[in-house]
PDB file of N, CA and C in Angstrom:
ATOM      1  N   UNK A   1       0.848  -1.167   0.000  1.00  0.00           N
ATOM      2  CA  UNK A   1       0.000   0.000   0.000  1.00  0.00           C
ATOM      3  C   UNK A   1       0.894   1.230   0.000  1.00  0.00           C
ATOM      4  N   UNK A   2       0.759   1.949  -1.005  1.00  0.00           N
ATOM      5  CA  UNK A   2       1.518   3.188  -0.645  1.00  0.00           C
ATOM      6  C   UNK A   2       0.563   4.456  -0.387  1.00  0.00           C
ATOM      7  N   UNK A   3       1.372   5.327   0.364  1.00  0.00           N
ATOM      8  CA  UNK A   3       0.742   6.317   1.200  1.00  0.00           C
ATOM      9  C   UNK A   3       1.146   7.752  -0.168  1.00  0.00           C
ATOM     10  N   UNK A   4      -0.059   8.948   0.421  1.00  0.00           N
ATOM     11  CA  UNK A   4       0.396  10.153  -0.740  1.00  0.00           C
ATOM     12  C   UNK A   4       1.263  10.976   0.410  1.00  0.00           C
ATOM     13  N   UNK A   5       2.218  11.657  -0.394  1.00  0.00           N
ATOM     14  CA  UNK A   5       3.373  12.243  -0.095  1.00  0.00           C
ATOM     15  C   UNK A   5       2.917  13.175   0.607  1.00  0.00           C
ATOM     16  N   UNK A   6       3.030  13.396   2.193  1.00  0.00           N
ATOM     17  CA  UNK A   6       2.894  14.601   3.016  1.00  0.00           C
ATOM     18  C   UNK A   6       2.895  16.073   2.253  1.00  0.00           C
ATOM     19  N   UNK A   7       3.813  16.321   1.641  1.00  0.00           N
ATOM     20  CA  UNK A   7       4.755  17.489   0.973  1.00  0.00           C
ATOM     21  C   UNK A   7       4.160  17.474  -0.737  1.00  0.00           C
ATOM     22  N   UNK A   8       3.465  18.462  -1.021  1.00  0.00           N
ATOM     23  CA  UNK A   8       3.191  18.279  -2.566  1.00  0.00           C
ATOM     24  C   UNK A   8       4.508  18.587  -3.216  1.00  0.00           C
ATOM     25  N   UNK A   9       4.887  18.180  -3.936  1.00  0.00           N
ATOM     26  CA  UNK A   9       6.373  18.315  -5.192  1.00  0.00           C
ATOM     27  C   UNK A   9       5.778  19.704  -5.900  1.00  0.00           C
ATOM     28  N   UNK A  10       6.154  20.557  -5.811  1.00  0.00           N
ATOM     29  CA  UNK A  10       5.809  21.596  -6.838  1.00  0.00           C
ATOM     30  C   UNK A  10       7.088  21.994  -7.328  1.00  0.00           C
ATOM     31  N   UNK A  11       6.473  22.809  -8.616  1.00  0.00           N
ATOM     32  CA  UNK A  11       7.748  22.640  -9.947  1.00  0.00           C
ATOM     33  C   UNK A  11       8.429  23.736  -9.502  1.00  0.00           C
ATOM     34  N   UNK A  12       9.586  23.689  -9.828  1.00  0.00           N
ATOM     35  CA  UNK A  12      10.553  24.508  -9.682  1.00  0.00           C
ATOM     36  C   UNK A  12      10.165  26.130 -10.463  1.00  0.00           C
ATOM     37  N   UNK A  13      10.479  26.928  -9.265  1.00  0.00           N
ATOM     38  CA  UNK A  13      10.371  28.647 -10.046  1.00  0.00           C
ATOM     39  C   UNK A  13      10.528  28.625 -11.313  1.00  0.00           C
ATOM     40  N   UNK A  14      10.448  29.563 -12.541  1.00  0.00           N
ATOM     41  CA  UNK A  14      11.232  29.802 -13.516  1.00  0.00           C
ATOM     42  C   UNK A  14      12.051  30.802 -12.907  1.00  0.00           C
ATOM     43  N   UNK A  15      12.765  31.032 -13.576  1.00  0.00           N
ATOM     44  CA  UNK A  15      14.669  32.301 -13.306  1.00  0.00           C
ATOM     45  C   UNK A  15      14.896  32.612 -14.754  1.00  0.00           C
ATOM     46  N   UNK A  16      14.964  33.993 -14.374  1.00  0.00           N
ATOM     47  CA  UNK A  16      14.998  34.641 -15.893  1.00  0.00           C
ATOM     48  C   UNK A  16      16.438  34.223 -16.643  1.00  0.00           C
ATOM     49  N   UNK A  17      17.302  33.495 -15.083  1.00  0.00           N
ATOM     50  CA  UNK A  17      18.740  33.271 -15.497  1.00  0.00           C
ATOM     51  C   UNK A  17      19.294  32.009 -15.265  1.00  0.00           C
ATOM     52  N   UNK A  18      20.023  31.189 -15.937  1.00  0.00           N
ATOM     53  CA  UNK A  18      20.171  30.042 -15.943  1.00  0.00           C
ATOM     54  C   UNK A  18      20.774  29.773 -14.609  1.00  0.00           C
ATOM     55  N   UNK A  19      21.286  28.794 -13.807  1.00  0.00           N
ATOM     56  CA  UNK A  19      21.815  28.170 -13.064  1.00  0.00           C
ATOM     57  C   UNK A  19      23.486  28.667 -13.159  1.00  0.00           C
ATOM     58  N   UNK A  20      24.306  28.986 -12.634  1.00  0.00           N
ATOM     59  CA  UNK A  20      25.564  29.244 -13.112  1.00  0.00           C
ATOM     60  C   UNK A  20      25.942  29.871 -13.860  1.00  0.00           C
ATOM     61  N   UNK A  21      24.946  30.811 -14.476  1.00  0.00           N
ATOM     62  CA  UNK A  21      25.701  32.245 -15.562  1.00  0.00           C
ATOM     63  C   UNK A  21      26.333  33.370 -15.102  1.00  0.00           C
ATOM     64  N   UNK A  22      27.584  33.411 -16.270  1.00  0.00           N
ATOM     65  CA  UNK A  22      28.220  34.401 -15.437  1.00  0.00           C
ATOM     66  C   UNK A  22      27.830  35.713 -15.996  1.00  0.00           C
ATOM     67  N   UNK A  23      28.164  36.734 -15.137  1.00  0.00           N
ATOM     68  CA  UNK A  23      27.615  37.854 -15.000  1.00  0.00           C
ATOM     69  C   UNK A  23      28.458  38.840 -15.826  1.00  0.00           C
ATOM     70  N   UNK A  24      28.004  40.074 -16.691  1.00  0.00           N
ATOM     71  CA  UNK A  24      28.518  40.437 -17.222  1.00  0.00           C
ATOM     72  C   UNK A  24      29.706  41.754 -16.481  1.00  0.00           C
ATOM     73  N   UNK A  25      29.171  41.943 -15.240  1.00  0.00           N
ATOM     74  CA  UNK A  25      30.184  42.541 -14.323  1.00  0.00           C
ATOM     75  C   UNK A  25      31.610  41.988 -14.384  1.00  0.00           C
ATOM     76  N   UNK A  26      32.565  42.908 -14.311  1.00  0.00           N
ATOM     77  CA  UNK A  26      33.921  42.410 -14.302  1.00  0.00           C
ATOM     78  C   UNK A  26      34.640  41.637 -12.835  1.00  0.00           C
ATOM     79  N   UNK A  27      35.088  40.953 -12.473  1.00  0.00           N
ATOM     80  CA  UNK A  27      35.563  40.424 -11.448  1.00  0.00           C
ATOM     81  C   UNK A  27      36.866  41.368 -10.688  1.00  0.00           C
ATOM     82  N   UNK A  28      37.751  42.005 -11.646  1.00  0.00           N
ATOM     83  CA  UNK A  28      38.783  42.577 -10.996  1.00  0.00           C
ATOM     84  C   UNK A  28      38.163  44.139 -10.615  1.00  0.00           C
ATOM     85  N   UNK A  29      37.518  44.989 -11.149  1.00  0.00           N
ATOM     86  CA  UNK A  29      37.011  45.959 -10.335  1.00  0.00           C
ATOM     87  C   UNK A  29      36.024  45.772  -8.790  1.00  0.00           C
ATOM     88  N   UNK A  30      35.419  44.647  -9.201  1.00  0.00           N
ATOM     89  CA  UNK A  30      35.037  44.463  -7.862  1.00  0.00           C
ATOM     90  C   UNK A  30      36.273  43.855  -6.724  1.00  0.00           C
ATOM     91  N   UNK A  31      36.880  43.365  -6.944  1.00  0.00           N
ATOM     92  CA  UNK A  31      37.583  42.745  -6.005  1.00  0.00           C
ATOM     93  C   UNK A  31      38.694  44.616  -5.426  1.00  0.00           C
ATOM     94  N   UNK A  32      39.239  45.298  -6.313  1.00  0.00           N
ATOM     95  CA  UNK A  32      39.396  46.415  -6.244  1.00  0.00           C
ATOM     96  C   UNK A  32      38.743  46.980  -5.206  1.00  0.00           C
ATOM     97  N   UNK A  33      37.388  47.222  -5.517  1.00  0.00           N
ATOM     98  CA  UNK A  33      36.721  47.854  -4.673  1.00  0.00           C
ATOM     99  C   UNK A  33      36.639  47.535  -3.587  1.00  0.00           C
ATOM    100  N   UNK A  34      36.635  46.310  -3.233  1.00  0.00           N
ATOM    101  CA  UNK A  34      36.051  45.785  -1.878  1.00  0.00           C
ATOM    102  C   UNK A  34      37.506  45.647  -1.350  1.00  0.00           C
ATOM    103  N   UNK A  35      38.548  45.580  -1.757  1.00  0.00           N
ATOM    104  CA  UNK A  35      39.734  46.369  -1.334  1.00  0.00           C
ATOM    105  C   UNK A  35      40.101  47.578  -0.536  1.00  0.00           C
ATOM    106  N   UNK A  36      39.907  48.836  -1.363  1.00  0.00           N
ATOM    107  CA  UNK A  36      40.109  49.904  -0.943  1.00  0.00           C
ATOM    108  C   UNK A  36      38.978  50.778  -0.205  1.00  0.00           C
ATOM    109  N   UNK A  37      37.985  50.086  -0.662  1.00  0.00           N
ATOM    110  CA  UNK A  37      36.607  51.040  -0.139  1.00  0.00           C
ATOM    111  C   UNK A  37      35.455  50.009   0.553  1.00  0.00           C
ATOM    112  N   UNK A  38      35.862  48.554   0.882  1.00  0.00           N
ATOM    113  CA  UNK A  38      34.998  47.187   1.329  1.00  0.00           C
ATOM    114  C   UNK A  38      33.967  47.848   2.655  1.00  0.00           C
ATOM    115  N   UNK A  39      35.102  48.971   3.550  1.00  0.00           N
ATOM    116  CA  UNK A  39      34.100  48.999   4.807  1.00  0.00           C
ATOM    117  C   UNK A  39      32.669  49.897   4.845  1.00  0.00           C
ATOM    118  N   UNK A  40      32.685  50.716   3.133  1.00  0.00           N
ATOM    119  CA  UNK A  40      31.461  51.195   2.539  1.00  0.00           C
ATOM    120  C   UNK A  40      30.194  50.592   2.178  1.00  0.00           C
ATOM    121  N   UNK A  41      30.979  49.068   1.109  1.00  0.00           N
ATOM    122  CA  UNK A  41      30.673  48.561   0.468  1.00  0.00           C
ATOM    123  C   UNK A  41      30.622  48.837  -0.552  1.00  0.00           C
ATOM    124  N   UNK A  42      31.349  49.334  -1.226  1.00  0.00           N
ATOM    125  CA  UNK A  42      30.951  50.033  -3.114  1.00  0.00           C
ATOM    126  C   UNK A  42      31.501  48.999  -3.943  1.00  0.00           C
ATOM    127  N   UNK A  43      31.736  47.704  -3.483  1.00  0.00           N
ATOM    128  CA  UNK A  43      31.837  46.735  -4.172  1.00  0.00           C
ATOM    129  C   UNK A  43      30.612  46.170  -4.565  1.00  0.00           C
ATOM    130  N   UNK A  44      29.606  45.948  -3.198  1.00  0.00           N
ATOM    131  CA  UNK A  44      28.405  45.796  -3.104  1.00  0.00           C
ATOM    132  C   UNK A  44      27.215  46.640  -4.453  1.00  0.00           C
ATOM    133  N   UNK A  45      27.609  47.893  -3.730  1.00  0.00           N
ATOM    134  CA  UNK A  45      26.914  48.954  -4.781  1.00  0.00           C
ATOM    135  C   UNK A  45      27.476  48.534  -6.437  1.00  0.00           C
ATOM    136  N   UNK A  46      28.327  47.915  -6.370  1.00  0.00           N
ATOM    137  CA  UNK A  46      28.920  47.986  -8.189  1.00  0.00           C
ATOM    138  C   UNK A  46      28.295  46.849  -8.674  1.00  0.00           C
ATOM    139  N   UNK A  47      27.823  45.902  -7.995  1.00  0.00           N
ATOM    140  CA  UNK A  47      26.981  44.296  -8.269  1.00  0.00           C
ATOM    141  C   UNK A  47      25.905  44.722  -8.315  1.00  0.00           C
ATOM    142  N   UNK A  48      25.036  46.031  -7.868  1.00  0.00           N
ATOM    143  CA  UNK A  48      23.575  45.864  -8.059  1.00  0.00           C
ATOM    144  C   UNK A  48      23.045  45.539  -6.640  1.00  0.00           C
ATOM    145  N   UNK A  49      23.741  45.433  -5.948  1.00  0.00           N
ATOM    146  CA  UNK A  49      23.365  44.736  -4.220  1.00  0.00           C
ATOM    147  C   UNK A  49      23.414  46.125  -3.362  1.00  0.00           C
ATOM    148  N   UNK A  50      22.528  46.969  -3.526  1.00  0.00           N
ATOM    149  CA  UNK A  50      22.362  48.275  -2.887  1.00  0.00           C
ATOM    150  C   UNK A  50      21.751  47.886  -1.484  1.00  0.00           C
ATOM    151  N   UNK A  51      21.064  47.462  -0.969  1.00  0.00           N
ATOM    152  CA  UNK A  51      20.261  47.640   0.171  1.00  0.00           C
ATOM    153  C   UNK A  51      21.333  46.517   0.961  1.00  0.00           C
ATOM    154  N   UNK A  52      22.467  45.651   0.752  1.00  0.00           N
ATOM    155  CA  UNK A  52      23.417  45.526   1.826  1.00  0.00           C
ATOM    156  C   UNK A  52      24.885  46.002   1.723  1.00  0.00           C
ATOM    157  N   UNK A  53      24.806  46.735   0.396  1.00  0.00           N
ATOM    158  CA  UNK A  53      25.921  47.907   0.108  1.00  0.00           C
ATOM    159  C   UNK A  53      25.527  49.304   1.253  1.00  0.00           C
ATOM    160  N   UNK A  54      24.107  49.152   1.576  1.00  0.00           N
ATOM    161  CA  UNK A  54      23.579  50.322   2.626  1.00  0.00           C
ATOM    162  C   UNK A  54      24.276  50.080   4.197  1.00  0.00           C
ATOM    163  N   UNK A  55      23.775  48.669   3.800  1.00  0.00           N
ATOM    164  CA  UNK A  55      23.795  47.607   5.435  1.00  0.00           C
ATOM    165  C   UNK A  55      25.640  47.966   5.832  1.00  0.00           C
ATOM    166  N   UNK A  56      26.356  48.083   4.628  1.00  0.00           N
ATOM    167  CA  UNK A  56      27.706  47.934   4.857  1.00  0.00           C
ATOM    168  C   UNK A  56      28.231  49.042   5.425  1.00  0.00           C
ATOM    169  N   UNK A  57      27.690  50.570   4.770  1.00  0.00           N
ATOM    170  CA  UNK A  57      27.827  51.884   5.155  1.00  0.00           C
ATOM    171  C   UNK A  57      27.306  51.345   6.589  1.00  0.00           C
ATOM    172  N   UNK A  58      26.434  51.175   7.298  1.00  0.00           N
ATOM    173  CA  UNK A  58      25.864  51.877   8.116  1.00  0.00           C
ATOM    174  C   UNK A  58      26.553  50.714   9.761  1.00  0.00           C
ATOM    175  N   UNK A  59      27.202  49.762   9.159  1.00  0.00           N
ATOM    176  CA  UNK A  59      27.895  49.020   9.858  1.00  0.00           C
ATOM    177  C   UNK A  59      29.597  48.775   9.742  1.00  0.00           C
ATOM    178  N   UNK A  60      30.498  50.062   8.835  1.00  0.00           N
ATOM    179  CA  UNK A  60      31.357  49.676   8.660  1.00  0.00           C
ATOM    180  C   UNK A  60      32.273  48.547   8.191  1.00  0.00           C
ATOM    181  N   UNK A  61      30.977  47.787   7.160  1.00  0.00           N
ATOM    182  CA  UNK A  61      31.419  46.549   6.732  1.00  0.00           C
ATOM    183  C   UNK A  61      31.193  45.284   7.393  1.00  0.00           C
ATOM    184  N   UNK A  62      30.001  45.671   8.664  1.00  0.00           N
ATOM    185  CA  UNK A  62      30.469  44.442   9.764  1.00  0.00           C
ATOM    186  C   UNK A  62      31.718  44.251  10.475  1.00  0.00           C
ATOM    187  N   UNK A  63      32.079  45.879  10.650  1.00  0.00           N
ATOM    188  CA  UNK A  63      33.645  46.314  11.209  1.00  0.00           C
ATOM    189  C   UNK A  63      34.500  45.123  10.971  1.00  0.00           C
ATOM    190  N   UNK A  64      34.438  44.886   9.264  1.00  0.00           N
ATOM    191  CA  UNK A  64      35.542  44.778   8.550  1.00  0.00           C
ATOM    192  C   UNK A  64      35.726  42.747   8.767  1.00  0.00           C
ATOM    193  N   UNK A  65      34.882  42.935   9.345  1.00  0.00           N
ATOM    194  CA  UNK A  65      34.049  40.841   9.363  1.00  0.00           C
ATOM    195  C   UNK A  65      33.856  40.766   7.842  1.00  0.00           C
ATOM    196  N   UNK A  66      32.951  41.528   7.329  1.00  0.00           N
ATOM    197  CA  UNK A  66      31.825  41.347   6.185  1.00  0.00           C
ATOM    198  C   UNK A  66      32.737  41.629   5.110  1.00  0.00           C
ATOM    199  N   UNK A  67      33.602  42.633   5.403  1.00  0.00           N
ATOM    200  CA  UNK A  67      34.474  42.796   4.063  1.00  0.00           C
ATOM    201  C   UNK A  67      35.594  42.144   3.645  1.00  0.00           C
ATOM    202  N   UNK A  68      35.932  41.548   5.042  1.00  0.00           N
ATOM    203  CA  UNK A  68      36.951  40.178   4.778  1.00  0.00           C
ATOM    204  C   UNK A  68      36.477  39.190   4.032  1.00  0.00           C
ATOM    205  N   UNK A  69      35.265  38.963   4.592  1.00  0.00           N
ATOM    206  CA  UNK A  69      34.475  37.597   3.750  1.00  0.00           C
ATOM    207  C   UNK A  69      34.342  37.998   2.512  1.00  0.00           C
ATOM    208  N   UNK A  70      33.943  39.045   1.983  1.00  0.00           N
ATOM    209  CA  UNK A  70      33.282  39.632   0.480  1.00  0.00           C
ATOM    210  C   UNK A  70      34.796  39.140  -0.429  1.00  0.00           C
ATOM    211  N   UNK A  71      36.005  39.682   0.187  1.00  0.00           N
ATOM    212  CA  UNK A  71      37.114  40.142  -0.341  1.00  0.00           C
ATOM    213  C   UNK A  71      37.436  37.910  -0.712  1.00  0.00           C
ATOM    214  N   UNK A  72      37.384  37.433   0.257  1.00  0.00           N
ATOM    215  CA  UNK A  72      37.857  36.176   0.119  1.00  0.00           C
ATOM    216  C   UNK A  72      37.271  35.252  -1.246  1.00  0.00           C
ATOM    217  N   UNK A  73      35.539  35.793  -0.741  1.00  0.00           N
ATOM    218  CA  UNK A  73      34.538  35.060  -1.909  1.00  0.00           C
ATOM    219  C   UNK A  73      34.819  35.768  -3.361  1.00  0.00           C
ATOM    220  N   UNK A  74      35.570  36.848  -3.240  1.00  0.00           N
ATOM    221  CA  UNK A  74      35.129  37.536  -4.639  1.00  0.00           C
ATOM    222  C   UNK A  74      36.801  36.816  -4.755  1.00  0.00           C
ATOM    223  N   UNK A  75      37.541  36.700  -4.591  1.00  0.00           N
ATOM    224  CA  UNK A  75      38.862  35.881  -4.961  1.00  0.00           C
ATOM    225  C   UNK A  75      38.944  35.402  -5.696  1.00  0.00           C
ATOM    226  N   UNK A  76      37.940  33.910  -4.795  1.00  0.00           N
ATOM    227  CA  UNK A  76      37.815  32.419  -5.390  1.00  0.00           C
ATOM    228  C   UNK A  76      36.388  32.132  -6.038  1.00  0.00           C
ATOM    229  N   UNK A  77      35.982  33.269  -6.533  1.00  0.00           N
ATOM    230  CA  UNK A  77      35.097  33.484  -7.491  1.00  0.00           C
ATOM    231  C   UNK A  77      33.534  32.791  -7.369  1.00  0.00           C
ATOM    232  N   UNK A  78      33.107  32.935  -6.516  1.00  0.00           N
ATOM    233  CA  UNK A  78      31.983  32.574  -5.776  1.00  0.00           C
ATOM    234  C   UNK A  78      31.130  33.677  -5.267  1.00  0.00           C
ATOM    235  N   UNK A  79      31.582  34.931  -5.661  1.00  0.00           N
ATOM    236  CA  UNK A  79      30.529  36.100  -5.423  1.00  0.00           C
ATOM    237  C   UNK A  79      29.364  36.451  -6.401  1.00  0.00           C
ATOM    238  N   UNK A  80      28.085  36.954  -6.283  1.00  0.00           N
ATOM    239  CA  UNK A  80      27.412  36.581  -7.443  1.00  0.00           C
ATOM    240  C   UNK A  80      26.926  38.155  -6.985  1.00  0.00           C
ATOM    241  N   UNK A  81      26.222  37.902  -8.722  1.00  0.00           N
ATOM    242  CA  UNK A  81      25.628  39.733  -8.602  1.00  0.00           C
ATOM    243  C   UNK A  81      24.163  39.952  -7.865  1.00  0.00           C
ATOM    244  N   UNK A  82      23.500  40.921  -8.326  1.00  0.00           N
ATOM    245  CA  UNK A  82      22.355  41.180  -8.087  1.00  0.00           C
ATOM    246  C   UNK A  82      21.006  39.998  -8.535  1.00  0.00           C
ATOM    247  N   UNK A  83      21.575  39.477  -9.344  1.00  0.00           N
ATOM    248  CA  UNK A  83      20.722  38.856 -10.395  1.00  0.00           C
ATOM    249  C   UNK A  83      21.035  37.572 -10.052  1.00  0.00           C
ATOM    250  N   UNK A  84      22.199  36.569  -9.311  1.00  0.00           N
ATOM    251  CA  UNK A  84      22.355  35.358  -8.774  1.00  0.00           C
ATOM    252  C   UNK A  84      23.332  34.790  -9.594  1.00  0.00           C
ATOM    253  N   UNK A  85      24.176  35.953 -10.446  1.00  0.00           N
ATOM    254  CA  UNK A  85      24.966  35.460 -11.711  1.00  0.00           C
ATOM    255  C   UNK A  85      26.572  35.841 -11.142  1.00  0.00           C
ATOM    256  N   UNK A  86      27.227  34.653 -11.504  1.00  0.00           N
ATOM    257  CA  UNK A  86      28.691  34.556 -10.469  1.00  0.00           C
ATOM    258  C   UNK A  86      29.937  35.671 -11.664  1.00  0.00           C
ATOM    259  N   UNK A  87      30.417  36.592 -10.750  1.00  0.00           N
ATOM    260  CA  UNK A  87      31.477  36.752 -11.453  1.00  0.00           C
ATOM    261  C   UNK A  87      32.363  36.089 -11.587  1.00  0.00           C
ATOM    262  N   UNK A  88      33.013  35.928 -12.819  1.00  0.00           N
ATOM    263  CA  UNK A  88      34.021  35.171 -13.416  1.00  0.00           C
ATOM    264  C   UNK A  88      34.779  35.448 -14.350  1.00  0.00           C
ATOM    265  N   UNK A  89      34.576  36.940 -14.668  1.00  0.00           N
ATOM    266  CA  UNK A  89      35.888  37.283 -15.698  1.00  0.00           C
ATOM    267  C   UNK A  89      36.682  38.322 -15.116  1.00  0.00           C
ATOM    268  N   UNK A  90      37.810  38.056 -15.009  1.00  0.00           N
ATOM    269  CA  UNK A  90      38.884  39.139 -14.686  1.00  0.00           C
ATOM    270  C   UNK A  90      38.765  40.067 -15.140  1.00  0.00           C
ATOM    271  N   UNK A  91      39.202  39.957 -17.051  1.00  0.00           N
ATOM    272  CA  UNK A  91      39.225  41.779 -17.299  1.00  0.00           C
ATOM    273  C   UNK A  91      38.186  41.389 -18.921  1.00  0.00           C
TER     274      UNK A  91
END
């Protein structure tokens, strides 16, 4: 006898953007930024990510927690934009 599934399966969202596309943002200006100006966030602001590019101003970066992490992920290329799209080109 089988039983019906607690949990209905519903279909996956559509996304205007594929799974893993990269973003047409450049990778080395952001990493730049979040360099010299990270405890602002205008790295943030340059991805399209304004409202925790705000969060960053108004916390000093997570006194410089948040901009370590940004600076590490945008490295090893695992930072993504506004849109969920990973930077991946240098220049």
């Amino acid at each position: 006898m089988s039983y019906p599934d607690p949990v209905p399966q519903s279909a996956p969202e559509a996304q205007p953007w594929s799974a893993g596309e990269v973003s047409p943002r450049l990778l080395l200006p952001a990493v730049l930024l979040c360099f010299f100006l990270g405890v602002i966030g205008v790295h943030r602001f340059y991805v399209g990510k304004i409202g925790t590019g705000v969060l960053m101003i108004l916390t000093l970066g997570g006194l410089g927690l948040w901009t370590l992490i940004d600076f590490v992920v945008l490295i090893v290329g695992s930072f993504k934009d506004k849109e969920g799209r990973y930077l991946k080109q240098w220049t």
